[in-house]
N, C-alpha and C. Protein backbone atom coordinates (compact mmCIF):
# COMPACT_ATOMS: atom_id res chain seq x y z
N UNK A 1 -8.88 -18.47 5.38
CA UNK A 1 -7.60 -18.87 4.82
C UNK A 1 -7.70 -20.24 4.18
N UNK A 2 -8.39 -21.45 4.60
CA UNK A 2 -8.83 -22.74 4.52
C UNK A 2 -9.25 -22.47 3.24
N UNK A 3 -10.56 -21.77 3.24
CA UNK A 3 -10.97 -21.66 1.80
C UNK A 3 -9.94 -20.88 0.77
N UNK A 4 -9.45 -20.16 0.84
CA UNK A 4 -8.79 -19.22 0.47
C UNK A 4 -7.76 -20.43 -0.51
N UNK A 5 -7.02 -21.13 0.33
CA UNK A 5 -6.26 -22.02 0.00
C UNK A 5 -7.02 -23.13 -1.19
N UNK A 6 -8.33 -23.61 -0.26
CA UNK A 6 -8.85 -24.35 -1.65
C UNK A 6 -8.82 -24.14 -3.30
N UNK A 7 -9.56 -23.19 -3.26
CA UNK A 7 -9.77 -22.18 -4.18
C UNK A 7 -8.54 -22.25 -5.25
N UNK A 8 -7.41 -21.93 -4.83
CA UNK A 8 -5.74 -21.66 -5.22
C UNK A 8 -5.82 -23.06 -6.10
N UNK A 9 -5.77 -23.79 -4.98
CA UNK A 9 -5.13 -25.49 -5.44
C UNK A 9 -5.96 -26.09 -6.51
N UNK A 10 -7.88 -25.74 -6.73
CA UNK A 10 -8.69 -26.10 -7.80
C UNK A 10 -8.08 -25.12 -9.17
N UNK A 11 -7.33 -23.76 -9.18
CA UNK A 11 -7.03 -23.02 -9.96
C UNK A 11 -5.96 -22.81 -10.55
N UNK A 12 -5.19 -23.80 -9.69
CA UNK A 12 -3.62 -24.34 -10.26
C UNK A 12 -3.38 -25.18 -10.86
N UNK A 13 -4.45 -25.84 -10.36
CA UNK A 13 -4.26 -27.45 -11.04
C UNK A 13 -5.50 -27.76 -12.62
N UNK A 14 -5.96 -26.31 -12.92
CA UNK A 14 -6.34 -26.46 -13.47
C UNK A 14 -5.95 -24.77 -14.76
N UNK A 15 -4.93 -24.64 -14.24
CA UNK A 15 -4.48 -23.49 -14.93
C UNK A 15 -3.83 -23.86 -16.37
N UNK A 16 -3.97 -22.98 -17.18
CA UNK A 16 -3.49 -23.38 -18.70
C UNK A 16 -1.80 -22.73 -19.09
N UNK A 17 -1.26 -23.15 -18.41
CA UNK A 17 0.24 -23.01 -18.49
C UNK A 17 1.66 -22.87 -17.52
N UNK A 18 2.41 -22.70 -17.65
CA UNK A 18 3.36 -22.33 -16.58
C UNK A 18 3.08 -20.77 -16.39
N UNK A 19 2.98 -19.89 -16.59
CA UNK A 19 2.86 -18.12 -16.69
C UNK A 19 1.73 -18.27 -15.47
N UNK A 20 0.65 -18.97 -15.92
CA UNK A 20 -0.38 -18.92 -14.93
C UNK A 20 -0.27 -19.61 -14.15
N UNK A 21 0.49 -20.27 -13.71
CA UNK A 21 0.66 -20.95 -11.99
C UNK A 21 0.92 -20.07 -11.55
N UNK A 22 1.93 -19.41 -12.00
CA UNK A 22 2.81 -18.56 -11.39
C UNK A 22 2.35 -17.24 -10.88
N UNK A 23 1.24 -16.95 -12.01
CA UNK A 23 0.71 -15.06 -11.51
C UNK A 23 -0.48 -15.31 -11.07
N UNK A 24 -1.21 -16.94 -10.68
CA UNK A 24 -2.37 -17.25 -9.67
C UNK A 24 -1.32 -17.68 -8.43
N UNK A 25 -0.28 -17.71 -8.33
CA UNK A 25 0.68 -17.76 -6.61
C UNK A 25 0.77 -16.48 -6.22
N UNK A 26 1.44 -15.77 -7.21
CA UNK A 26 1.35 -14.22 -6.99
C UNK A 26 0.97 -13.35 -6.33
N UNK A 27 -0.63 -13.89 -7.79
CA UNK A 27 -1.67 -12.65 -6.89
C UNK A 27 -2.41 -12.92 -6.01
N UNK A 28 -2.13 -14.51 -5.16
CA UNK A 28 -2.44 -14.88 -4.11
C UNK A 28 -1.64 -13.99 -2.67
N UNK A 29 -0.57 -13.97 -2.96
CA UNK A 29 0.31 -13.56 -1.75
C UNK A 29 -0.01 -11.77 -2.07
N UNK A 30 0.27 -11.23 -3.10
CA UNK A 30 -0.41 -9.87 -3.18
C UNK A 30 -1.44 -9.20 -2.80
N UNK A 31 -2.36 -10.16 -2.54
CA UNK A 31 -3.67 -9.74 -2.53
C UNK A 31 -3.54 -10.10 -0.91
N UNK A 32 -2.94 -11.27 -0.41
CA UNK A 32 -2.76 -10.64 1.11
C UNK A 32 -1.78 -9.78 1.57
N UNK A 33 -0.80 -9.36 0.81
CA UNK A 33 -0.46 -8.12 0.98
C UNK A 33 -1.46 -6.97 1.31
N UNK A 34 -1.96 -6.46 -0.03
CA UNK A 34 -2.92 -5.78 0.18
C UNK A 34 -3.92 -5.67 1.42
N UNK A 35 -4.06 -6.85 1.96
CA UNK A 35 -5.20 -7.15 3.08
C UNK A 35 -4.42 -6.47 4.24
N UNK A 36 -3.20 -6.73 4.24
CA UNK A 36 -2.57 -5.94 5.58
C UNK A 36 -1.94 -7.44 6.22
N UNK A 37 -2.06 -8.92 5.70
CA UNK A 37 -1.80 -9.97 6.25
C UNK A 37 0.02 -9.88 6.37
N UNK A 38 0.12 -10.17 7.98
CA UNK A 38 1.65 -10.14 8.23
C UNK A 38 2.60 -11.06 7.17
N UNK A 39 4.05 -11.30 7.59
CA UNK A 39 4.61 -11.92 6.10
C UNK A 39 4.46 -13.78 7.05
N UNK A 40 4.61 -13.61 8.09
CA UNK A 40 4.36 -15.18 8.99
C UNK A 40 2.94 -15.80 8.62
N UNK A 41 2.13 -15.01 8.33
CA UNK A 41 0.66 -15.93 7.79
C UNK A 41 0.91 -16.14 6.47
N UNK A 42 1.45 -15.52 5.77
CA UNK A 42 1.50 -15.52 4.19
C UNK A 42 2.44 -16.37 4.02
N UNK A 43 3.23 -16.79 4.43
CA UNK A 43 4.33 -17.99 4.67
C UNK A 43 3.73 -18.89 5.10
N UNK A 44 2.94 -19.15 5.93
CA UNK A 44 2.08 -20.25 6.67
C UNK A 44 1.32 -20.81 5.40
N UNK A 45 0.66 -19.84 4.72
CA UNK A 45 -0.19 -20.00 3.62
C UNK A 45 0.34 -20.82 2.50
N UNK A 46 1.53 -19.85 2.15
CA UNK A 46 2.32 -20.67 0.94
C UNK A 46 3.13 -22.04 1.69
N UNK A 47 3.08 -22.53 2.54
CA UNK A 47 3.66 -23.91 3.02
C UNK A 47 2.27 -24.79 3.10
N UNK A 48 1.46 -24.54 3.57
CA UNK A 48 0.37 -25.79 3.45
C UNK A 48 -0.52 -25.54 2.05
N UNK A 49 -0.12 -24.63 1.43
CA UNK A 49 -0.80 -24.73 -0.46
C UNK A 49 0.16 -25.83 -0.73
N UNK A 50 1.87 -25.93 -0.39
CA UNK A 50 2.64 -26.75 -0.85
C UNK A 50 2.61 -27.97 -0.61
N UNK A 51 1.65 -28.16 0.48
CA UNK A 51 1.53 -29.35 1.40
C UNK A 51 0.07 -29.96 0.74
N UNK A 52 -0.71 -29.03 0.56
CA UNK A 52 -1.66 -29.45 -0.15
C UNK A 52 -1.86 -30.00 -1.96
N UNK A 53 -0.75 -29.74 -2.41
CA UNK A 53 -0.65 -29.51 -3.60
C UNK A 53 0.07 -31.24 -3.76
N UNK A 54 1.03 -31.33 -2.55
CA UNK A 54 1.54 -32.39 -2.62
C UNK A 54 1.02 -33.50 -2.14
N UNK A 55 -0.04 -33.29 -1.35
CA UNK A 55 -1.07 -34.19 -0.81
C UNK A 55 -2.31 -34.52 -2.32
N UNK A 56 -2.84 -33.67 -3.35
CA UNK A 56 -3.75 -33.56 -4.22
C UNK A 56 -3.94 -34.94 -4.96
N UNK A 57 -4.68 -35.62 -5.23
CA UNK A 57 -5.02 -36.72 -6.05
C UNK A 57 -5.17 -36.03 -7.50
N UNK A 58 -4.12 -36.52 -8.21
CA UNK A 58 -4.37 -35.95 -9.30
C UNK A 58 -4.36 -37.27 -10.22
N UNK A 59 -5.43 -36.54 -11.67
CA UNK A 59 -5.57 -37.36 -12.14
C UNK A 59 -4.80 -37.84 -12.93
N UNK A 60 -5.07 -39.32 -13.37
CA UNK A 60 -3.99 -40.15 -13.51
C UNK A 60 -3.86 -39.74 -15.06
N UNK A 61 -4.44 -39.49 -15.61
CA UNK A 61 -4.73 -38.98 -17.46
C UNK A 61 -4.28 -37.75 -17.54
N UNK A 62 -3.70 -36.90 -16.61
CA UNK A 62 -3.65 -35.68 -17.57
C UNK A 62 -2.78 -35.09 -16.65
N UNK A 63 -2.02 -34.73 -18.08
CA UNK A 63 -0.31 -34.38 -17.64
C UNK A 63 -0.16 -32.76 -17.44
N UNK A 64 -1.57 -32.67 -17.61
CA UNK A 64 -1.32 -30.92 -17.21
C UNK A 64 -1.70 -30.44 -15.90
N UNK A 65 -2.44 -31.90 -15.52
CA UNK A 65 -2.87 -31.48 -13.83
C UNK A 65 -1.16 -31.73 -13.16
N UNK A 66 -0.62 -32.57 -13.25
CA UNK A 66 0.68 -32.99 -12.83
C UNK A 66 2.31 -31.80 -12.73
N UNK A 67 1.69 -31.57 -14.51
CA UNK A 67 2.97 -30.88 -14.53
C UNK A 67 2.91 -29.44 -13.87
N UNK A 68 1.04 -28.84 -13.86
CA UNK A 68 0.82 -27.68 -12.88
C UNK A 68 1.38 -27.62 -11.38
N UNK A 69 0.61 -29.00 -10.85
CA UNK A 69 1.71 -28.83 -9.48
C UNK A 69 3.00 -29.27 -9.19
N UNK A 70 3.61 -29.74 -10.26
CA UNK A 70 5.25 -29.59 -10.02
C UNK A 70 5.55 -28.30 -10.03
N UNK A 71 5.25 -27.42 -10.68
CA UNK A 71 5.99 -26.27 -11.13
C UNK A 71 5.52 -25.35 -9.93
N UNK A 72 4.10 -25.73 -9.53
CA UNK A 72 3.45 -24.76 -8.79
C UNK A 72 4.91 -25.16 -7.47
N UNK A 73 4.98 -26.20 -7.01
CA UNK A 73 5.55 -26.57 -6.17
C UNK A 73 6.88 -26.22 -5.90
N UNK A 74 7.26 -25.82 -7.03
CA UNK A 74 9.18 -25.31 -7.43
C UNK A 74 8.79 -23.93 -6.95
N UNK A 75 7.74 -22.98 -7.45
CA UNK A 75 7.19 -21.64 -6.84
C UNK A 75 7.55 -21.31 -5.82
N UNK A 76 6.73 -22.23 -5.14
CA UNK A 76 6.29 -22.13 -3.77
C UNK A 76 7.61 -22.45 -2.89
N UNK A 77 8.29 -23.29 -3.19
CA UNK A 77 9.83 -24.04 -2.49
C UNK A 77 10.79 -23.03 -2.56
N UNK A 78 10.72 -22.14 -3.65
CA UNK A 78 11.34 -20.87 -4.03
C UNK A 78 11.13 -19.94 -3.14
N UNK A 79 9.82 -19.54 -2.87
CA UNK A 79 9.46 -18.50 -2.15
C UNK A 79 9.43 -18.60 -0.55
N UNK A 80 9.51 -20.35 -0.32
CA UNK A 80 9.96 -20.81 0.86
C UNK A 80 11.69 -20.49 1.56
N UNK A 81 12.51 -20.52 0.26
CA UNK A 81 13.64 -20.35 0.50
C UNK A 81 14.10 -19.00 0.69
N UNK A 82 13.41 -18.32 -0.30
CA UNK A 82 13.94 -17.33 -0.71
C UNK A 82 13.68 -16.10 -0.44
N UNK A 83 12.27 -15.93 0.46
CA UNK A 83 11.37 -15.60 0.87
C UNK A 83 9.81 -14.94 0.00
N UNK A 84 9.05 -14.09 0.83
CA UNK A 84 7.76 -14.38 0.10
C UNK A 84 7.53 -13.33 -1.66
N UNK A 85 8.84 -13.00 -1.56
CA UNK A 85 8.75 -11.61 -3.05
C UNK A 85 9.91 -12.47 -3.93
N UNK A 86 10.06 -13.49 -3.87
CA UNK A 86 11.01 -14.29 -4.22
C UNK A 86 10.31 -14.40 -5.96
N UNK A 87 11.15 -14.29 -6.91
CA UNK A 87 10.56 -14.06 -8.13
C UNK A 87 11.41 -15.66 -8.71
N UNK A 88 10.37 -16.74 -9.60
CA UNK A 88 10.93 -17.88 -10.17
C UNK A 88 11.12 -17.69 -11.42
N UNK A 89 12.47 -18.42 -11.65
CA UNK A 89 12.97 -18.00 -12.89
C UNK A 89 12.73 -19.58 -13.84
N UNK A 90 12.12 -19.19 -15.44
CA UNK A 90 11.84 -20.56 -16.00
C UNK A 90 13.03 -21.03 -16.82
């Protein structure tokens, strides 16, 4: 899951738009769907990606690492609220 999570946060923050934050969160939680992972781990998951995302050193030059994890972060706060099939609207 540790790695699992890494992985996410190098691919978000380096994703080329808002569309793709969004369908690399996705097909993160889908794909543990698929695995059979209960909805309490997949929630666990999407709260410390959020925690991690908000913890990330990003760099100070580039506004696309930045503006990726804001948005990633509105996602994720969404799907926190709203729960994990929670769809964000732009």
């Amino acid at each position: 899951m540790i790695q699992l999570k890494e992985e996410k946060i190098k691919i978000i923050v380096n994703a080329d738009g808002s569309k793709s934050v969004e369908i690399i969160i996705n097909n993160a939680i889908w794909d543990m769907q698929a695995g059979g992972v209960v909805e309490d781990v997949i929630m666990e998951f999407i709260q410390k990606l959020d925690l991690s995302l908000m913890l990330y050193k990003i760099d100070e030059n580039s506004e696309t690492e930045l503006n990726n994890i804001k948005l990633a972060r509105e996602i994720l706060m969404n799907k926190i609220l709203n729960g994990i099939d929670a769809q964000y609207s732009f």
